[in-house]
Protein backbone atom coordinates (compact mmCIF):
# COMPACT_ATOMS: atom_id res chain seq x y z
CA UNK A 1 167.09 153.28 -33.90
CA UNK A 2 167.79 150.50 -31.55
CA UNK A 3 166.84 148.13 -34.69
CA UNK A 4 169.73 149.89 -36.73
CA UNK A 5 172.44 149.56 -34.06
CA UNK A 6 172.06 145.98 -33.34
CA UNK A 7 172.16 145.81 -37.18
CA UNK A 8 175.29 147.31 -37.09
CA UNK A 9 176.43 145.51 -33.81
CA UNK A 10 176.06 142.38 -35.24
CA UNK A 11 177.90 143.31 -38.84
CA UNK A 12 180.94 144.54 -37.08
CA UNK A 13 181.09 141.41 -35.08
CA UNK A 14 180.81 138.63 -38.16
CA UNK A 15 183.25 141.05 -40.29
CA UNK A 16 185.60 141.00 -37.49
CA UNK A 17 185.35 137.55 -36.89
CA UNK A 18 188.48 135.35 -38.47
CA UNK A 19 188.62 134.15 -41.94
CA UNK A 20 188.04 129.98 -41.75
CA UNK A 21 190.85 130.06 -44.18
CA UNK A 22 194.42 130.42 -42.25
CA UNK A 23 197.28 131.83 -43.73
CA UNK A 24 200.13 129.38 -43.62
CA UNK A 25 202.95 130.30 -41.47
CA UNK A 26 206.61 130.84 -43.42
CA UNK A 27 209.01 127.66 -43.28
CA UNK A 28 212.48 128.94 -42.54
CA UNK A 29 215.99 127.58 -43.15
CA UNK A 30 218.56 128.41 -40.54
CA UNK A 31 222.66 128.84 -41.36
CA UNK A 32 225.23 128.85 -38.56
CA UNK A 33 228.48 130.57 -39.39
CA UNK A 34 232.15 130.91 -36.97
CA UNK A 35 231.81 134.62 -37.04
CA UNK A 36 235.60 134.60 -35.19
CA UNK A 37 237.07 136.88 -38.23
CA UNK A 38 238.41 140.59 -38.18
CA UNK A 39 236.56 142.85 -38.71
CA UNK A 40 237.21 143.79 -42.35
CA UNK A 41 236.34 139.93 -43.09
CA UNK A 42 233.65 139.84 -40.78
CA UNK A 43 231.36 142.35 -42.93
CA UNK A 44 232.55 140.97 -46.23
CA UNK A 45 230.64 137.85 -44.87
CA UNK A 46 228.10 139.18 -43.16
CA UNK A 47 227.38 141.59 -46.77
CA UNK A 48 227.90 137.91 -48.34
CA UNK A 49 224.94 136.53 -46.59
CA UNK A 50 222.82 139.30 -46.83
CA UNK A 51 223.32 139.31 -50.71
CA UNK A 52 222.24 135.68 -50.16
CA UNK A 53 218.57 136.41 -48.40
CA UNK A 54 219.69 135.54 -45.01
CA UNK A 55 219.27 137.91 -42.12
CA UNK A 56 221.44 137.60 -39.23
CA UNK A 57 219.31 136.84 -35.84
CA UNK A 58 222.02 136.28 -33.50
CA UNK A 59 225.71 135.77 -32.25
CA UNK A 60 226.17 133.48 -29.75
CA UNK A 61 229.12 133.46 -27.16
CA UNK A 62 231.35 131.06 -28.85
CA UNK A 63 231.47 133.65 -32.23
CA UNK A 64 228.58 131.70 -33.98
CA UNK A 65 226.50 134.08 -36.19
CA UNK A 66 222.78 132.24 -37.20
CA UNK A 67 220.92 133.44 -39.85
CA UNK A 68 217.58 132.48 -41.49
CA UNK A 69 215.89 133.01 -44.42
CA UNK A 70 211.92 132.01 -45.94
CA UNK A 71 212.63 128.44 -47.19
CA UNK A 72 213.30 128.25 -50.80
């Protein structure tokens, strides 16, 4: 019995351990865009970009909208 555990012990720790191959991490591309618009024209580019792959990740004080996107 105490055979069998350690057994199992020892399989749960080497499955569990990480792969020696590493997923590469995503390259991005970043887009800045004066976001000072009305609102009417600020979702027609804001449905623009999104249309485009990007995905809005912040607006900054000055009316800057940045997107990013996986690098193509």
């Amino acid at each position: 019995m105490k055979k069998a555990f350690l057994n199992l012990v020892f399989a749960a720790v080497i499955f569990s351990a990480p792969s020696t191959v590493q997923a590469q991490s995503p390259k991005w591309e970043y887009l800045a865009v004066n976001a000072a618009l009305n609102n009417r024209n600020l979702e027609q580019m804001l449905d623009a970009r999104g249309a485009e792959g990007w995905e809005l990740v912040a607006f900054t004080r000055k009316d800057v909208a940045v997107f990013k996107r996986k690098a193509r």
